[in-house]
PDB file of N, CA and C in Angstrom:
ATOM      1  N   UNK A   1      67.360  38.729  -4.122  1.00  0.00           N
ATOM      2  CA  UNK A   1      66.770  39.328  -5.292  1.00  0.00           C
ATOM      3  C   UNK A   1      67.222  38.593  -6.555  1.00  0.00           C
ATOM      4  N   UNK A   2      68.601  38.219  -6.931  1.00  0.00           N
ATOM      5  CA  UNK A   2      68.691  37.635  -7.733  1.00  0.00           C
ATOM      6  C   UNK A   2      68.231  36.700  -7.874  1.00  0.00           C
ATOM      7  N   UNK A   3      68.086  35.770  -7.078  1.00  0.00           N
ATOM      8  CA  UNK A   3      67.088  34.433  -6.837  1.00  0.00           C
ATOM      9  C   UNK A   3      65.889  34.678  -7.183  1.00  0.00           C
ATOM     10  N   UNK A   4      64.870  35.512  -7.338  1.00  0.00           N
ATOM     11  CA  UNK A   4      63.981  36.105  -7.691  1.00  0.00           C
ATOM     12  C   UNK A   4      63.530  36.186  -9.154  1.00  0.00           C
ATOM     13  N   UNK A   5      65.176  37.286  -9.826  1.00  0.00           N
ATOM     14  CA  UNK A   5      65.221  37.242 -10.935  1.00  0.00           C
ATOM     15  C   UNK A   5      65.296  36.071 -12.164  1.00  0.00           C
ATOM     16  N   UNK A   6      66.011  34.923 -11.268  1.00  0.00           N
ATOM     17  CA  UNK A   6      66.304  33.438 -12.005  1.00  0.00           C
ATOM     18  C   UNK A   6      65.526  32.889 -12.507  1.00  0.00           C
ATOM     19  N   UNK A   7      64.165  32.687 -10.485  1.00  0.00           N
ATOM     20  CA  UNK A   7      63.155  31.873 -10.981  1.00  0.00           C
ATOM     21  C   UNK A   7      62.138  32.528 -12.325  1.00  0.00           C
ATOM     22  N   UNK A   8      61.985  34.239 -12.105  1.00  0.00           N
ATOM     23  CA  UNK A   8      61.138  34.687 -12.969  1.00  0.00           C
ATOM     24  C   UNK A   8      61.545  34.238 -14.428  1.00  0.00           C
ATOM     25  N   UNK A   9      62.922  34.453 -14.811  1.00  0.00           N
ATOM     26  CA  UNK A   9      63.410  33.806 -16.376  1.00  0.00           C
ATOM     27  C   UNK A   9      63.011  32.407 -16.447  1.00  0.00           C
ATOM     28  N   UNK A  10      63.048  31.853 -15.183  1.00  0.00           N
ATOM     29  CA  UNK A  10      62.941  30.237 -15.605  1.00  0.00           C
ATOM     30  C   UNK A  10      61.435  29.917 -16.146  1.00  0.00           C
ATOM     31  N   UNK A  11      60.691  30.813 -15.516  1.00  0.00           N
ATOM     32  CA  UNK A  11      59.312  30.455 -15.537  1.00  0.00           C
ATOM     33  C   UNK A  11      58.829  31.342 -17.114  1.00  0.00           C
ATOM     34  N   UNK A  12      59.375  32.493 -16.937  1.00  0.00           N
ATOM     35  CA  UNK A  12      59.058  32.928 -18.061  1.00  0.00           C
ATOM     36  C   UNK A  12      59.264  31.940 -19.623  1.00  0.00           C
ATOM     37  N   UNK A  13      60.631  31.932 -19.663  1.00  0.00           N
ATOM     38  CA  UNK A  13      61.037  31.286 -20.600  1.00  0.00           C
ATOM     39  C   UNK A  13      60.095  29.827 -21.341  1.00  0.00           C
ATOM     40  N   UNK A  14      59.477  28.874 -19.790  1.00  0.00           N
ATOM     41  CA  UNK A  14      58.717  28.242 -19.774  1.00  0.00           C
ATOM     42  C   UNK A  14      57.813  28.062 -20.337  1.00  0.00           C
ATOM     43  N   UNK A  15      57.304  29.489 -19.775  1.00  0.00           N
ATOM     44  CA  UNK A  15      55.782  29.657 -20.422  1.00  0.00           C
ATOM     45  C   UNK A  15      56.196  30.509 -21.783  1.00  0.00           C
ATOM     46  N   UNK A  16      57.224  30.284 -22.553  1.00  0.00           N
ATOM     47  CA  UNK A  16      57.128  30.574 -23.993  1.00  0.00           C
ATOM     48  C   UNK A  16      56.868  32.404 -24.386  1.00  0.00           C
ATOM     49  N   UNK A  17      57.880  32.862 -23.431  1.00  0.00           N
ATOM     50  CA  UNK A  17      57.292  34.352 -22.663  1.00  0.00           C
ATOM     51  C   UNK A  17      58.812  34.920 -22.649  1.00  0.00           C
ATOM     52  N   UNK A  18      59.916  34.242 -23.394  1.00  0.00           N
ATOM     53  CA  UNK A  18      61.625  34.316 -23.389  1.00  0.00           C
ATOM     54  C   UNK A  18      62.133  36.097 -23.579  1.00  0.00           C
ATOM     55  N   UNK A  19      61.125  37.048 -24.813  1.00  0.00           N
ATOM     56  CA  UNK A  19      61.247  37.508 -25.514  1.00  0.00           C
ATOM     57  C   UNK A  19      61.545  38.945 -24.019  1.00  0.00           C
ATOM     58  N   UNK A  20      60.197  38.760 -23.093  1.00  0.00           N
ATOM     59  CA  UNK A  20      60.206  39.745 -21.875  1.00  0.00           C
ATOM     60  C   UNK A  20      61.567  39.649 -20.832  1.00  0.00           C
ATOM     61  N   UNK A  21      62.024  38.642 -20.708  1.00  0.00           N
ATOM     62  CA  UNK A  21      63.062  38.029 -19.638  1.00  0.00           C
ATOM     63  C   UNK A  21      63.676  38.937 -19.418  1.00  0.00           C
ATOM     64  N   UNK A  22      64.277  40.185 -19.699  1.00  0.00           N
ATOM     65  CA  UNK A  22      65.287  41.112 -19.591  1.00  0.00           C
ATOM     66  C   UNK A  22      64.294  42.133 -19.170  1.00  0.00           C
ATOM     67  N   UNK A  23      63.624  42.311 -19.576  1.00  0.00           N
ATOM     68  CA  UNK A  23      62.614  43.672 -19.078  1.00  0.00           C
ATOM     69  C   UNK A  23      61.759  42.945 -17.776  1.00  0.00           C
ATOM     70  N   UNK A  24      61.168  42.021 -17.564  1.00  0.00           N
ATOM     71  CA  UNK A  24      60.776  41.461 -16.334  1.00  0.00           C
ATOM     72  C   UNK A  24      61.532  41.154 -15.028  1.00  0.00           C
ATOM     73  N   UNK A  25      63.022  40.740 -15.410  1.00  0.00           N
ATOM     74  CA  UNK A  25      64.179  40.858 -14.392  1.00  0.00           C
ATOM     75  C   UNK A  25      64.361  42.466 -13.697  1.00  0.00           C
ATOM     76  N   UNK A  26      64.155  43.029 -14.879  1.00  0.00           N
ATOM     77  CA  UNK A  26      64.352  44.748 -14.382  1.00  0.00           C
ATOM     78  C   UNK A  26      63.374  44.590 -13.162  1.00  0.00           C
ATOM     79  N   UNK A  27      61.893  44.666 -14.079  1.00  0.00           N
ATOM     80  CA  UNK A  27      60.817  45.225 -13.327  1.00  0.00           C
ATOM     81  C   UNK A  27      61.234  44.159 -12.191  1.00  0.00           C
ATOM     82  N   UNK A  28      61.212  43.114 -11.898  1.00  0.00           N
ATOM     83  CA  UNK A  28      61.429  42.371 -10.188  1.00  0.00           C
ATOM     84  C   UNK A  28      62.372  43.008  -9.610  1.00  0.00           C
ATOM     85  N   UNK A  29      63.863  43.418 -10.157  1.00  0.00           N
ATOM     86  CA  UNK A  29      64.462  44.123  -9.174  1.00  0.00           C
ATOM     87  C   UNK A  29      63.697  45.281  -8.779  1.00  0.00           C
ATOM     88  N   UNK A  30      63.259  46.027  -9.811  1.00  0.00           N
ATOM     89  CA  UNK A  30      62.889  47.245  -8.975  1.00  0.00           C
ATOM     90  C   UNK A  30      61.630  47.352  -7.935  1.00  0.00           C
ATOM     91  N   UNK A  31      60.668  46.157  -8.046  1.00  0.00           N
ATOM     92  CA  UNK A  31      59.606  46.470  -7.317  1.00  0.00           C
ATOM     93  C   UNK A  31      60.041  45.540  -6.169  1.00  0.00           C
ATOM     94  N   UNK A  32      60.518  44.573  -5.975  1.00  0.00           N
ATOM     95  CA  UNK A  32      61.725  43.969  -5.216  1.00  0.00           C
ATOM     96  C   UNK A  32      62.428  44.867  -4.242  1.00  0.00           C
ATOM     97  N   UNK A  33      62.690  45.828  -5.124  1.00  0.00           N
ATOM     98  CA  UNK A  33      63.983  46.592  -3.772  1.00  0.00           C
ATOM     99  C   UNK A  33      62.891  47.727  -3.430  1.00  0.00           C
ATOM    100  N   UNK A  34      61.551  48.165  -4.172  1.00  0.00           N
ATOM    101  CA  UNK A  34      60.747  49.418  -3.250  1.00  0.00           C
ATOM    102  C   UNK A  34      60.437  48.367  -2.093  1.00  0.00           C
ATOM    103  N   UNK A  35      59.811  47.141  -2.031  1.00  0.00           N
ATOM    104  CA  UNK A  35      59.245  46.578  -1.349  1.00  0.00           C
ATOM    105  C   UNK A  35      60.448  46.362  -0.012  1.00  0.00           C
ATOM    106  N   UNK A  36      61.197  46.156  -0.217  1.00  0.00           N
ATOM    107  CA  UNK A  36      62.391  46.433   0.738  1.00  0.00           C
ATOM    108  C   UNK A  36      62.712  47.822   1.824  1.00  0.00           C
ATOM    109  N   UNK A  37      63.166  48.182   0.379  1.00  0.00           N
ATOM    110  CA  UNK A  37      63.546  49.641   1.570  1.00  0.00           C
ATOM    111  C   UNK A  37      62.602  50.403   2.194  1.00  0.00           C
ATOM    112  N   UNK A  38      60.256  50.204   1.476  1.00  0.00           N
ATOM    113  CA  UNK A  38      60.003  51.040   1.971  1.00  0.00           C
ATOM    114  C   UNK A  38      58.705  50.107   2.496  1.00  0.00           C
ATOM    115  N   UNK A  39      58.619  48.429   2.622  1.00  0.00           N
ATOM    116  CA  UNK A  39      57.491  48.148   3.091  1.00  0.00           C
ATOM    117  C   UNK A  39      57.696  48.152   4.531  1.00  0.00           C
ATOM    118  N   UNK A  40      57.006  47.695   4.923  1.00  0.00           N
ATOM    119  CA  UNK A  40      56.240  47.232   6.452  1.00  0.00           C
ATOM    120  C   UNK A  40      55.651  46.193   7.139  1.00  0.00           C
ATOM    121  N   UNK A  41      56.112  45.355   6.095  1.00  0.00           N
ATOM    122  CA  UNK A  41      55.879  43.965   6.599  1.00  0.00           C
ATOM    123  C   UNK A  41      57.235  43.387   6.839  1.00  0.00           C
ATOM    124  N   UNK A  42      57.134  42.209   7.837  1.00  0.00           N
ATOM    125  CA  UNK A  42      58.512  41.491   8.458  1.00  0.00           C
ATOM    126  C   UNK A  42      58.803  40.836   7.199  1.00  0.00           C
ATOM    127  N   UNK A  43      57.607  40.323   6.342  1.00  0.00           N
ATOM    128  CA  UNK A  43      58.254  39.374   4.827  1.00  0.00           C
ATOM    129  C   UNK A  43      57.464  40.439   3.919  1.00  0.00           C
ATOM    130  N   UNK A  44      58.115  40.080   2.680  1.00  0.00           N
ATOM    131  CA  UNK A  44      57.564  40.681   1.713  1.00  0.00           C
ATOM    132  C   UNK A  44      57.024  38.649   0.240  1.00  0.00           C
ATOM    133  N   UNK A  45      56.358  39.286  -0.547  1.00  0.00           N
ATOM    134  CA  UNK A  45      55.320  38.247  -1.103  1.00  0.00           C
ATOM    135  C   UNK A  45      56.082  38.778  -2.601  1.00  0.00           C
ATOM    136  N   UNK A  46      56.224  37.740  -3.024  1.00  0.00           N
ATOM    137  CA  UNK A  46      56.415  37.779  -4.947  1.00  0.00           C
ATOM    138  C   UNK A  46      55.658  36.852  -5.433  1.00  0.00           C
ATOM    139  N   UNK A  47      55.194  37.282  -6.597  1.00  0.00           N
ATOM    140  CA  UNK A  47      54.210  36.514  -7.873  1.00  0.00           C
ATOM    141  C   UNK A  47      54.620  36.973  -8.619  1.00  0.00           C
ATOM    142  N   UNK A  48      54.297  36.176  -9.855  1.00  0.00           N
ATOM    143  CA  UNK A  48      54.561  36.128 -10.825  1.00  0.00           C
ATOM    144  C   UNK A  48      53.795  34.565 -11.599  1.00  0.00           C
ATOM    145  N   UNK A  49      53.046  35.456 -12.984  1.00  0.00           N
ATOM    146  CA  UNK A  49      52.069  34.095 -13.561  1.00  0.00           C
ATOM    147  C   UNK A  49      51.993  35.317 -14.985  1.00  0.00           C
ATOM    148  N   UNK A  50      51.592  33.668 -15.521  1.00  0.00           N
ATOM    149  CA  UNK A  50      50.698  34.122 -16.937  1.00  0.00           C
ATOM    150  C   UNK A  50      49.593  33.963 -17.462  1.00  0.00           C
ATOM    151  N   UNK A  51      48.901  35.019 -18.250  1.00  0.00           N
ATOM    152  CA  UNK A  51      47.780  35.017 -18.322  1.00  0.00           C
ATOM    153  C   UNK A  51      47.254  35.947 -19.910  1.00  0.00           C
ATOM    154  N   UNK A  52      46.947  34.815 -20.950  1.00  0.00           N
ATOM    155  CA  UNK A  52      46.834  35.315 -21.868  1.00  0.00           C
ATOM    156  C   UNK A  52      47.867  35.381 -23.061  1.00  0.00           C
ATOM    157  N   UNK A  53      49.008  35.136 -22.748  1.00  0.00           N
ATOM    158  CA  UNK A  53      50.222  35.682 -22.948  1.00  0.00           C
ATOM    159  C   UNK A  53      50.766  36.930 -22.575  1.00  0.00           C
ATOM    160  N   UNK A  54      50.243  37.365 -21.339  1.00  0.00           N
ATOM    161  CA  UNK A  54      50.926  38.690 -20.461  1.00  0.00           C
ATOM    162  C   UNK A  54      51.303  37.838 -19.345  1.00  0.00           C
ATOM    163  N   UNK A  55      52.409  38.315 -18.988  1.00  0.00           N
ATOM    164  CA  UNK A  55      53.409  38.324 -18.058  1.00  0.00           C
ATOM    165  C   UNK A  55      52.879  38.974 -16.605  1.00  0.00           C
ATOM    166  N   UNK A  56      52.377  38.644 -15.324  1.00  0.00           N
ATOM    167  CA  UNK A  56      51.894  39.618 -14.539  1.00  0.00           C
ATOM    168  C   UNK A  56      52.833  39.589 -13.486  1.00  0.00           C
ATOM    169  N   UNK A  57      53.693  40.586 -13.041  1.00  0.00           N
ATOM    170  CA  UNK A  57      54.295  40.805 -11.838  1.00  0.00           C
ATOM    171  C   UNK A  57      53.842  41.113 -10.530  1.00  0.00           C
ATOM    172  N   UNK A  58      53.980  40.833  -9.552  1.00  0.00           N
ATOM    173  CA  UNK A  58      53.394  41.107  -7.829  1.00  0.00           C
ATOM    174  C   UNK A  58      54.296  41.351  -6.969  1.00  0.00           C
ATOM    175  N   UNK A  59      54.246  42.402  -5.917  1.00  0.00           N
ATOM    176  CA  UNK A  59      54.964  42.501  -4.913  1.00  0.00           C
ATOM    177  C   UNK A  59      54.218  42.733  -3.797  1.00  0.00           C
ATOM    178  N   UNK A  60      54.000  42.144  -2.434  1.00  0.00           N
ATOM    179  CA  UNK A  60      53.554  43.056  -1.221  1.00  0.00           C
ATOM    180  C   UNK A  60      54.236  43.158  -0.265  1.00  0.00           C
ATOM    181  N   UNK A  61      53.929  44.036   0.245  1.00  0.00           N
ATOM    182  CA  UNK A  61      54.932  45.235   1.002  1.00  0.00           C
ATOM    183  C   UNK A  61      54.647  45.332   2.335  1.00  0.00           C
ATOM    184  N   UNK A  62      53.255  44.948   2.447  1.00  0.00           N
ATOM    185  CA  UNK A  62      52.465  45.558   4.267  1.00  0.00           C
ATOM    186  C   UNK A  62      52.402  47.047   3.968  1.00  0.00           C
ATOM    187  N   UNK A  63      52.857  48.078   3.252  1.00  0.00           N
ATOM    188  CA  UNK A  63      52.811  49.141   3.102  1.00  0.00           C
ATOM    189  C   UNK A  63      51.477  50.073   2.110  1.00  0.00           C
ATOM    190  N   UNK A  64      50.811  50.786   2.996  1.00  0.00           N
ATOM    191  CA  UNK A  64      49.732  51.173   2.168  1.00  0.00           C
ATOM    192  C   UNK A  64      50.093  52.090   1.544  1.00  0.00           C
ATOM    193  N   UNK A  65      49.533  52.552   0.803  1.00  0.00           N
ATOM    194  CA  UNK A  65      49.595  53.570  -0.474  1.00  0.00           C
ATOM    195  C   UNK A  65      50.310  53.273  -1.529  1.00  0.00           C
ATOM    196  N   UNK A  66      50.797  54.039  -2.532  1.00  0.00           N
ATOM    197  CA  UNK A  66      50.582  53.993  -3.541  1.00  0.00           C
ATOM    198  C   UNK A  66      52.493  54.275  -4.104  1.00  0.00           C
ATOM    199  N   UNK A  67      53.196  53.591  -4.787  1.00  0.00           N
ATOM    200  CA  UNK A  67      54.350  54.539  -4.744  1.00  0.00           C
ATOM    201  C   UNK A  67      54.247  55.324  -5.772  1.00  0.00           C
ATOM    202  N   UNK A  68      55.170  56.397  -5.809  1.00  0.00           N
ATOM    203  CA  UNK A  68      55.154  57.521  -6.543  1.00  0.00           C
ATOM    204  C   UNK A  68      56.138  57.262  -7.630  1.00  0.00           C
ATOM    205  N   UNK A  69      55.966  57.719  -9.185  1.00  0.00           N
ATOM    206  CA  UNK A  69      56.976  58.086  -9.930  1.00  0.00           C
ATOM    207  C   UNK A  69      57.574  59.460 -10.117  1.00  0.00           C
ATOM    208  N   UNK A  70      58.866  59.100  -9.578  1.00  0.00           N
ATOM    209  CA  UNK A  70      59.618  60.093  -9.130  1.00  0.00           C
ATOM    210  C   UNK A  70      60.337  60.688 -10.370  1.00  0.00           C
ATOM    211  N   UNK A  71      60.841  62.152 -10.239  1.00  0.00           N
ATOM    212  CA  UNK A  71      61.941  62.437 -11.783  1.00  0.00           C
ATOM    213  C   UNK A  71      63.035  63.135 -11.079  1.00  0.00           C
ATOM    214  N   UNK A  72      63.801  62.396 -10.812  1.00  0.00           N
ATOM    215  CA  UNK A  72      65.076  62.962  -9.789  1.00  0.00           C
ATOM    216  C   UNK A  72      66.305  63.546 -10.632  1.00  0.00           C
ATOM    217  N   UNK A  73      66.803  64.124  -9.718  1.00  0.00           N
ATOM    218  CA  UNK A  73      67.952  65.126 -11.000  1.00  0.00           C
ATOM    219  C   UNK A  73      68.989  64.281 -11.378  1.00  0.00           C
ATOM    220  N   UNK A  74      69.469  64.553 -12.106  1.00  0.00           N
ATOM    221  CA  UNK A  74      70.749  64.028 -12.702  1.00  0.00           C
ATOM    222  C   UNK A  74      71.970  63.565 -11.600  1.00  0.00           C
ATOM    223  N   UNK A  75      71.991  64.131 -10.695  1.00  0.00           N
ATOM    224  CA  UNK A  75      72.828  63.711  -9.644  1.00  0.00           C
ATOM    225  C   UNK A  75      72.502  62.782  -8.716  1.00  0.00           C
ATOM    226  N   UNK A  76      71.381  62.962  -8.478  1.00  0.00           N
ATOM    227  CA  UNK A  76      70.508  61.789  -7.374  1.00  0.00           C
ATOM    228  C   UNK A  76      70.646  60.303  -7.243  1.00  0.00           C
ATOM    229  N   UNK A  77      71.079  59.834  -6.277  1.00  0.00           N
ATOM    230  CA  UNK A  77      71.661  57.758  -6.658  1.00  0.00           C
ATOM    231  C   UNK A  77      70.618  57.784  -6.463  1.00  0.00           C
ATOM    232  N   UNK A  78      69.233  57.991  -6.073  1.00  0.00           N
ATOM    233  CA  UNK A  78      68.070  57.005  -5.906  1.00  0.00           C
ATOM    234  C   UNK A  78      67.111  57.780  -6.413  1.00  0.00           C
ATOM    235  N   UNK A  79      65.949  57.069  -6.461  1.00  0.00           N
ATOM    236  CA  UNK A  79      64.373  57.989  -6.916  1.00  0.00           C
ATOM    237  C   UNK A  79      64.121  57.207  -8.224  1.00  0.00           C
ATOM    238  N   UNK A  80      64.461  56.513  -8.823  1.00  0.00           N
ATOM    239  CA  UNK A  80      64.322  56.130 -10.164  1.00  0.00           C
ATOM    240  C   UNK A  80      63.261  54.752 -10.381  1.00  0.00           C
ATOM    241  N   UNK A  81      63.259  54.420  -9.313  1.00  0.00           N
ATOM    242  CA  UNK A  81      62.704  52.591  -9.156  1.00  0.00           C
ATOM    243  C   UNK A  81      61.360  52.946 -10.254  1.00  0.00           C
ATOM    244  N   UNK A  82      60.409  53.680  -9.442  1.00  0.00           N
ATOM    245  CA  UNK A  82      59.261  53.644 -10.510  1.00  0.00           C
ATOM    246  C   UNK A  82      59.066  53.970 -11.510  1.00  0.00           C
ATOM    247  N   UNK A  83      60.226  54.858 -11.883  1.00  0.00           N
ATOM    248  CA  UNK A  83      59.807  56.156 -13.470  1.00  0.00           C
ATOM    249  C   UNK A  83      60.350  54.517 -14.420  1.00  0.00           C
ATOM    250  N   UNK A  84      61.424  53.557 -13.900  1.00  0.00           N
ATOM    251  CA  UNK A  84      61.746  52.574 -14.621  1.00  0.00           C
ATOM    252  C   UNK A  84      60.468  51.858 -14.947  1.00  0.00           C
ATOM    253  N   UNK A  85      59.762  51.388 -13.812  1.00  0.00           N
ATOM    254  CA  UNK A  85      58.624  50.570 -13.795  1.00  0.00           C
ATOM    255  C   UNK A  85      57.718  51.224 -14.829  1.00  0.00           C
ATOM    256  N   UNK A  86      57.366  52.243 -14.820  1.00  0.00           N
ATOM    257  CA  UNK A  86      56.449  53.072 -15.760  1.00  0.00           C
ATOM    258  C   UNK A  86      56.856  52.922 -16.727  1.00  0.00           C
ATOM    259  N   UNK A  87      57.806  53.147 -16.914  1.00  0.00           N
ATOM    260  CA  UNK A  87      58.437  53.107 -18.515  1.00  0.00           C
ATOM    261  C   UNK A  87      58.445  51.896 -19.134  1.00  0.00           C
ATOM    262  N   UNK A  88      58.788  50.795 -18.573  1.00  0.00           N
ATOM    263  CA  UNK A  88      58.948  49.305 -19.090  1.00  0.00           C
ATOM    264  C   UNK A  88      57.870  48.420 -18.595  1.00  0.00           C
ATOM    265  N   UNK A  89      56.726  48.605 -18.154  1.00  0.00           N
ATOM    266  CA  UNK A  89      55.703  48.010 -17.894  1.00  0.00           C
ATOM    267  C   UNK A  89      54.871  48.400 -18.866  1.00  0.00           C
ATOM    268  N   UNK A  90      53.729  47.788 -19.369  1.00  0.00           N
ATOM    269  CA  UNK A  90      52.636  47.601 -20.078  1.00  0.00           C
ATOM    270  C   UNK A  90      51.736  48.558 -19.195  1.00  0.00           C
ATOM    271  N   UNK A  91      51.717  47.670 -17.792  1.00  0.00           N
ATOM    272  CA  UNK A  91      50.660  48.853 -17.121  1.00  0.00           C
ATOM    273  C   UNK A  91      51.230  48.227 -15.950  1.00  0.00           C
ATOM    274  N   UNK A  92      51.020  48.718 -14.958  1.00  0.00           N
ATOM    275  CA  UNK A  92      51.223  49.153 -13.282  1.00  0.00           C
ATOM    276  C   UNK A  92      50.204  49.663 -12.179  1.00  0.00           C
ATOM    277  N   UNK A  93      49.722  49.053 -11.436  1.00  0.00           N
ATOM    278  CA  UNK A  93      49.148  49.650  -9.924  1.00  0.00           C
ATOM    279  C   UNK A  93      49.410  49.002  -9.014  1.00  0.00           C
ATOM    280  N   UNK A  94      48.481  49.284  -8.340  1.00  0.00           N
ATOM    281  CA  UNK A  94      48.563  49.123  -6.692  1.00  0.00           C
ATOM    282  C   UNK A  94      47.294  47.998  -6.462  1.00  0.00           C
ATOM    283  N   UNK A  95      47.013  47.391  -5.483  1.00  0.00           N
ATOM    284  CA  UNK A  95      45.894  47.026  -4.860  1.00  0.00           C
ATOM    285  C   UNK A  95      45.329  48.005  -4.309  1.00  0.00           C
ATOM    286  N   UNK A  96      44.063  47.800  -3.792  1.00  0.00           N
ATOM    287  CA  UNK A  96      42.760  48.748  -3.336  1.00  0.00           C
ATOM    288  C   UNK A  96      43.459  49.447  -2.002  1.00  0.00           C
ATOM    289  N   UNK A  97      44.342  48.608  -1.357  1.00  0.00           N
ATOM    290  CA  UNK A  97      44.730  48.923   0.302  1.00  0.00           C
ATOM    291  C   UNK A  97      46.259  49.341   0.187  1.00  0.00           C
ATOM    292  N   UNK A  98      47.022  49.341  -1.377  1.00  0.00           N
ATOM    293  CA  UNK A  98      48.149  49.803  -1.619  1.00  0.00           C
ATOM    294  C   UNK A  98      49.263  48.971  -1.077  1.00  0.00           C
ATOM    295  N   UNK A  99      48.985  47.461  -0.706  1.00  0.00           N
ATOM    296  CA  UNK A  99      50.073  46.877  -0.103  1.00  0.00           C
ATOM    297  C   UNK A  99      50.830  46.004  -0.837  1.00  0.00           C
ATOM    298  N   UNK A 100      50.323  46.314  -2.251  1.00  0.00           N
ATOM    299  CA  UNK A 100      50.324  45.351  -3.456  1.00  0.00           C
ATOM    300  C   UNK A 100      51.082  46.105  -4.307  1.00  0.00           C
ATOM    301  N   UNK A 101      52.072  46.044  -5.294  1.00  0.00           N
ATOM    302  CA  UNK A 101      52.487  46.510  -6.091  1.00  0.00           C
ATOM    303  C   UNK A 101      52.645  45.927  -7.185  1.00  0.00           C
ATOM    304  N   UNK A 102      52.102  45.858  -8.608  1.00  0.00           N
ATOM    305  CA  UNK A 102      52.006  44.455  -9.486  1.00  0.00           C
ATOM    306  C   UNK A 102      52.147  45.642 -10.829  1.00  0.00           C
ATOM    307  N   UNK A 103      52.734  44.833 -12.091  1.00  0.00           N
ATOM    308  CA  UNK A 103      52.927  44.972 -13.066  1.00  0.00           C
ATOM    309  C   UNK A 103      52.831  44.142 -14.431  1.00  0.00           C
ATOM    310  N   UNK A 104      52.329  44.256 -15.200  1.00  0.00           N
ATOM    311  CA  UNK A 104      52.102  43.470 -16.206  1.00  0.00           C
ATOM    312  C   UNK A 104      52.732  43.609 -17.736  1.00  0.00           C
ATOM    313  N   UNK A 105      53.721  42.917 -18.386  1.00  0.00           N
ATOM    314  CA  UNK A 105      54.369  42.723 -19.833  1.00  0.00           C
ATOM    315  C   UNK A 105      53.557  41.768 -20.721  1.00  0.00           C
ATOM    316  N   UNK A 106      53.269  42.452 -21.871  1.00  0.00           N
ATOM    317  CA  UNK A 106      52.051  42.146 -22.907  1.00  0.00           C
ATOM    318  C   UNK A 106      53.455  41.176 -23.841  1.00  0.00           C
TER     319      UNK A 106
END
């Protein structure tokens, strides 16, 4: 995952896109580790490109549907991945077959 996070700064930064680097590292860990703990494929797929000057994030999973944003209690170590994604993404979905998880920073 960190390897992940590197190349995304490297590329970001690249493409003149420096300003997102901290909020795009987030969003890869977190759609990074749903794609982990809850896909269904033997590999999982990362993207990442620009377009416009938005930042577009990708994850696939092999896993259909949709993940949920969760609001877990104050005590809870986990449940948080997406309410983060929601919050620090521009916008967020799924692909048509849900095996896709992608995010985009304006």
């Amino acid at each position: 995952m960190a390897r992940l996070r590197h190349l995304g700064a490297t590329h970001l930064r690249r493409w003149g896109l420096g300003a997102c680097v901290e909020t795009a590292e987030l969003l890869i860990s977190e759609l990074v580790t749903n794609a982990v703990r809850y896909g269904e494929a033997e590999e999982l797929g990362f993207s990442l490109f620009h377009q416009k000057g938005e930042a577009h994030i990708e994850v696939s999973d092999g896993a259909p549907g949709r993940p949920q944003v969760r609001h877990p209690a104050p005590g809870e170590e986990s449940g948080r991945g997406m309410l983060i994604v929601d919050a620090l993404a521009d916008d967020w979905g799924t692909s048509q077959d849900g095996t896709r998880t992608w995010c985009k920073l304006t």
